[in-house]
Protein backbone atom coordinates (compact mmCIF):
# COMPACT_ATOMS: atom_id res chain seq x y z
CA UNK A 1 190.12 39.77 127.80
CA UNK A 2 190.07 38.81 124.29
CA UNK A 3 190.91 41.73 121.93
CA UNK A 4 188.93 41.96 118.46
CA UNK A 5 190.68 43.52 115.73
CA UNK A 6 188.20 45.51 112.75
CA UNK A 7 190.00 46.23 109.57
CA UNK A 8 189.83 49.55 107.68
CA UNK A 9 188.10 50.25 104.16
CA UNK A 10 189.77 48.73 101.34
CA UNK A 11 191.81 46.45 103.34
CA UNK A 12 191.49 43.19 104.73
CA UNK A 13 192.17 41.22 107.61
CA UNK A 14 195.36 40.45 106.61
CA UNK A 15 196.04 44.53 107.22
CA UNK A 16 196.00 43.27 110.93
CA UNK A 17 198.23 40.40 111.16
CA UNK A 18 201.38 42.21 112.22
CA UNK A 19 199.75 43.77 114.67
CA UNK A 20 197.79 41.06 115.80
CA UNK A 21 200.79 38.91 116.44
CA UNK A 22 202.34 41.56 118.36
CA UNK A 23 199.59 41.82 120.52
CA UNK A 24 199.51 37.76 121.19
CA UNK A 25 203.11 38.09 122.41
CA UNK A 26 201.89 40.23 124.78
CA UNK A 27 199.24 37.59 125.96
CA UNK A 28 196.21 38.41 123.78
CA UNK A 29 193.40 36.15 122.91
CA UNK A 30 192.47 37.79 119.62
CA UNK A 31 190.17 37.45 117.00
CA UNK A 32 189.73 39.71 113.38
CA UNK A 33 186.42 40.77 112.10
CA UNK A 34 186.33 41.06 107.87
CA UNK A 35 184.29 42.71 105.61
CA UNK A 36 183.88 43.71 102.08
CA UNK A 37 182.45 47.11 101.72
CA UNK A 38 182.05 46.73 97.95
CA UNK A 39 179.60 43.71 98.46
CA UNK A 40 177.60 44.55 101.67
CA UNK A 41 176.14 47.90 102.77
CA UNK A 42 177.49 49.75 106.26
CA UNK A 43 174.23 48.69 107.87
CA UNK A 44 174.56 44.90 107.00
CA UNK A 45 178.04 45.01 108.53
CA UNK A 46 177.33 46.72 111.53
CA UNK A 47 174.43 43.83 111.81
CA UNK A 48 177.50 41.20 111.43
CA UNK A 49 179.56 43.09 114.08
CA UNK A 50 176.91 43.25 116.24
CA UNK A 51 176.37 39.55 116.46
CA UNK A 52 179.90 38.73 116.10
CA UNK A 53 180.54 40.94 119.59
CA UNK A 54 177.30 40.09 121.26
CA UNK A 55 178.92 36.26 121.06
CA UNK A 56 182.25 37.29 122.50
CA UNK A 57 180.78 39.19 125.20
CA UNK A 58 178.46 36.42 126.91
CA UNK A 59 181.35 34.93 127.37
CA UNK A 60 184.35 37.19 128.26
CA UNK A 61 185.38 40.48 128.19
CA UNK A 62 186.33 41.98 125.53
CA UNK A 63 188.16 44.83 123.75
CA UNK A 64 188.26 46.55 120.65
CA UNK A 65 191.27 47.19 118.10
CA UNK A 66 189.98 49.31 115.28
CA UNK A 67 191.51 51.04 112.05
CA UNK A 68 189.92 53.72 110.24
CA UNK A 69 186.62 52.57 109.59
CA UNK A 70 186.62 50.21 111.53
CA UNK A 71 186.04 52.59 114.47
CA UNK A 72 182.63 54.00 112.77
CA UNK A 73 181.62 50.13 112.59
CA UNK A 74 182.18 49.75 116.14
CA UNK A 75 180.35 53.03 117.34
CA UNK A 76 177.43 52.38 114.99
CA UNK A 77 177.25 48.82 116.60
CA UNK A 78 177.57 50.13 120.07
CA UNK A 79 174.71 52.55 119.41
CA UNK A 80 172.08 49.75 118.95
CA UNK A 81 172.83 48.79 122.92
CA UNK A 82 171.42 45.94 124.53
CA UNK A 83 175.37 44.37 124.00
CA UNK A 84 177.95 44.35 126.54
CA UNK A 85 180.38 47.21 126.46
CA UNK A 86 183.72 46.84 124.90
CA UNK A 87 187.09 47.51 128.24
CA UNK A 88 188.67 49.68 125.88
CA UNK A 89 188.27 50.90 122.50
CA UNK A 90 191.44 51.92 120.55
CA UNK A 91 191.14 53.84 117.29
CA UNK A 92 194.11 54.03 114.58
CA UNK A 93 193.39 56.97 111.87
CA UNK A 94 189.61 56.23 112.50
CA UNK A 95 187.99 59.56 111.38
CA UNK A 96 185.12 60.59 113.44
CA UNK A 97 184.78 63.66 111.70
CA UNK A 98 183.24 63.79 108.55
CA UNK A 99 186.89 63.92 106.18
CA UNK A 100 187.22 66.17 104.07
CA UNK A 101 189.38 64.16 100.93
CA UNK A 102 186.06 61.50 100.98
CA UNK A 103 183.85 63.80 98.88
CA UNK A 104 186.57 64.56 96.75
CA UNK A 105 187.53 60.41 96.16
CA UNK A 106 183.12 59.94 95.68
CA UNK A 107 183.42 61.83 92.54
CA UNK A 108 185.83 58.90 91.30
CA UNK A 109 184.04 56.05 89.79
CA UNK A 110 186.00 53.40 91.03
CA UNK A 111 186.15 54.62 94.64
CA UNK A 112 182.30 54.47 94.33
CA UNK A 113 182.54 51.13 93.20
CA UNK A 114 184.91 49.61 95.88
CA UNK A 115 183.30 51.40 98.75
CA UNK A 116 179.91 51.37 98.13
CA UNK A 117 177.59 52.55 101.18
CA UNK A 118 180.20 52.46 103.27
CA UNK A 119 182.22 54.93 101.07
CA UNK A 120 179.38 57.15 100.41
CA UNK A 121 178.57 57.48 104.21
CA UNK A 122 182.05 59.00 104.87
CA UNK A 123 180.90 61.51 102.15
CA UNK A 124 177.33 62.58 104.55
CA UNK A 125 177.23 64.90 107.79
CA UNK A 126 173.90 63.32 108.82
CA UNK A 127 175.66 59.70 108.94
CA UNK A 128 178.48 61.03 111.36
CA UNK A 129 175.95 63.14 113.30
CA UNK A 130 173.72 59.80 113.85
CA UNK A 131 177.18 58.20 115.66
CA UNK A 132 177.02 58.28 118.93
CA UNK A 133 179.88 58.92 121.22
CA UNK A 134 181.69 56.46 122.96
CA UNK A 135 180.71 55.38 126.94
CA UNK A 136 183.54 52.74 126.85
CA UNK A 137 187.14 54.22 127.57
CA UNK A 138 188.92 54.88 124.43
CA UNK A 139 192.37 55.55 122.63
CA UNK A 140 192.93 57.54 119.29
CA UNK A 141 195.82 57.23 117.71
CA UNK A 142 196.67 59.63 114.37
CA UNK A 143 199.07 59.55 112.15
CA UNK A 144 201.31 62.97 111.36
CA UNK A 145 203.20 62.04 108.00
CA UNK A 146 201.12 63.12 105.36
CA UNK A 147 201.86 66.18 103.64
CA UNK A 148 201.23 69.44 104.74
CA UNK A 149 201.39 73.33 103.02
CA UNK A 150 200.15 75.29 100.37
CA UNK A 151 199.49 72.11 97.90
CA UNK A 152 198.52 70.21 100.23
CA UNK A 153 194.12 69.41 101.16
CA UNK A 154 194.82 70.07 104.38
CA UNK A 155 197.39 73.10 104.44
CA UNK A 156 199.26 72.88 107.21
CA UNK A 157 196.77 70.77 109.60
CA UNK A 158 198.57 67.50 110.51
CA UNK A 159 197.61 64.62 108.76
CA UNK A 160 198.12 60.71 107.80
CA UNK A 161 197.70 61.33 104.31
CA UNK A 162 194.39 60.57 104.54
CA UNK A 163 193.08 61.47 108.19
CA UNK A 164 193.36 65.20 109.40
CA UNK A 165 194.44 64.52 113.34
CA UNK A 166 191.15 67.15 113.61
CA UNK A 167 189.44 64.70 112.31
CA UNK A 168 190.08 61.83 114.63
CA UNK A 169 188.71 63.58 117.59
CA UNK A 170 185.32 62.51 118.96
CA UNK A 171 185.75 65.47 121.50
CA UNK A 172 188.01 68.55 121.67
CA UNK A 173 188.90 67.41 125.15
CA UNK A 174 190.44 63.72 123.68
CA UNK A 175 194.16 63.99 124.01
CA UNK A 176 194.89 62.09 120.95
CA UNK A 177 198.38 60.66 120.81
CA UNK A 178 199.71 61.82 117.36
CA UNK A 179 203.05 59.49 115.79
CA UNK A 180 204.65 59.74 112.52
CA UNK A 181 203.14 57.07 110.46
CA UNK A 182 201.07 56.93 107.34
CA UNK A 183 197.24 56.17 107.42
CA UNK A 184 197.23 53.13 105.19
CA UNK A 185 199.70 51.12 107.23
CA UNK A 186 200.45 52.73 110.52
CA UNK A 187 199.22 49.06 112.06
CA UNK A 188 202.67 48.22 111.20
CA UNK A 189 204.24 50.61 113.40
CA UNK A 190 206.35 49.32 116.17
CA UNK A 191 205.69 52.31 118.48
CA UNK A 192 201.98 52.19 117.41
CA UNK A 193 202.12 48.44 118.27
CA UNK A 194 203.25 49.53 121.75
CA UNK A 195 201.02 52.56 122.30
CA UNK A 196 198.08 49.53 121.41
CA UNK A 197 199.39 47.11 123.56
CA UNK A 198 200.05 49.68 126.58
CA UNK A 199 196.37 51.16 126.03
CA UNK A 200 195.33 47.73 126.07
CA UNK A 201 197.49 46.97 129.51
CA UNK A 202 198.80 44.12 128.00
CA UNK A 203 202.29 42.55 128.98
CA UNK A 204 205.05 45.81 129.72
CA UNK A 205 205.29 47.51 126.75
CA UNK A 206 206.89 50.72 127.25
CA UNK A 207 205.97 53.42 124.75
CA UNK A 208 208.05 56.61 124.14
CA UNK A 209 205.61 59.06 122.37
């Protein structure tokens, strides 16, 4: 199974490369998908992703690693069918909820500017509610480390910083497995490595959550 790693907004493949060597000790094939949301709209990614997986999966089978946005890319790809379906899906800090700091950062002119369309559609409830679900099996991970209380957006909701663990869910019944990291780099997380790799059922890795 070859394992295809998606990068979150304002980062780039590089984001990945810690995690993607991990995951070749553990006898991956891998490859990374990049994109640059400040020069090409959601939809013209998603029609890059599409093609990108429809090649991998005429010819093996394939599964998904996918931070942040990454995970909207891959649902809104998986919604156009007509594409083989992905063994696993696993989702670091993705937020399949609409979350609630992105209309706060849209009022910031250069957070419009770096993000584009793909910025402004974590801002709109009609792009999240046009998302399907997910028919392949799938893992969320969410980070816990962010702040929480009476200053903080999301009071005492547990959070990555960025990410509301609320927000991560795709269904109250996921069990989502929640570790101490930050959104921005929780790739780099040795026990979120693991919990990858053992969602993935790739080489031993034993994960204490």
């Amino acid at each position: 199974m070859k394992i295809l790693l998606i990068h979150g907004l304002s980062r780039t493949p590089l984001s990945l490369v810690g995690l993607e060597s991990y995951l070749q000790q553990k006898g991956a094939k891998t490859e990374q998908f990049a994109y640059l949301a400040f020069a090409e709209t959601f939809d013209s990614i998603v029609e890059r992703l599409y093609v990108h997986c429809q090649a991998i999966a005429q010819s093996e089978p394939y599964g998904i690693v996918a931070h942040s946005l990454g995970g909207l890319l891959i649902r809104a790809v998986l919604a156009q069918g007509s594409i083989a379906l992905p063994e696993h899906i696993v989702m670091l800090g993705t937020p399949n909820q609409l979350p609630r700091l992105a209309p706060i950062a849209w009022k910031l002119l250069p957070f419009r500017w770096w993000t584009g369309h793909c910025g402004f559609n974590l801002t709109n409830p009609a792009f999240f509610k046009s998302l399907p679900s997910l028919t392949s099996p799938y893992t969320i991970i969410a980070g816990t480390l962010g702040p929480t209380g009476v200053w903080s957006p999301f009071g005492n909701e547990l959070n990555d910083g960025i990410v509301a663990v609320s927000e991560t869910l795709l269904s109250e019944l996921d069990d989502v497995i929640q570790l101490p990291v930050w959104h921005t780099f929780m790739m780099n997380d040795p026990t979120v490595q693991q919990t990858v790799a053992q969602a993935l059922c790739l080489g031993e890795a034993e994960v204490k959550v």
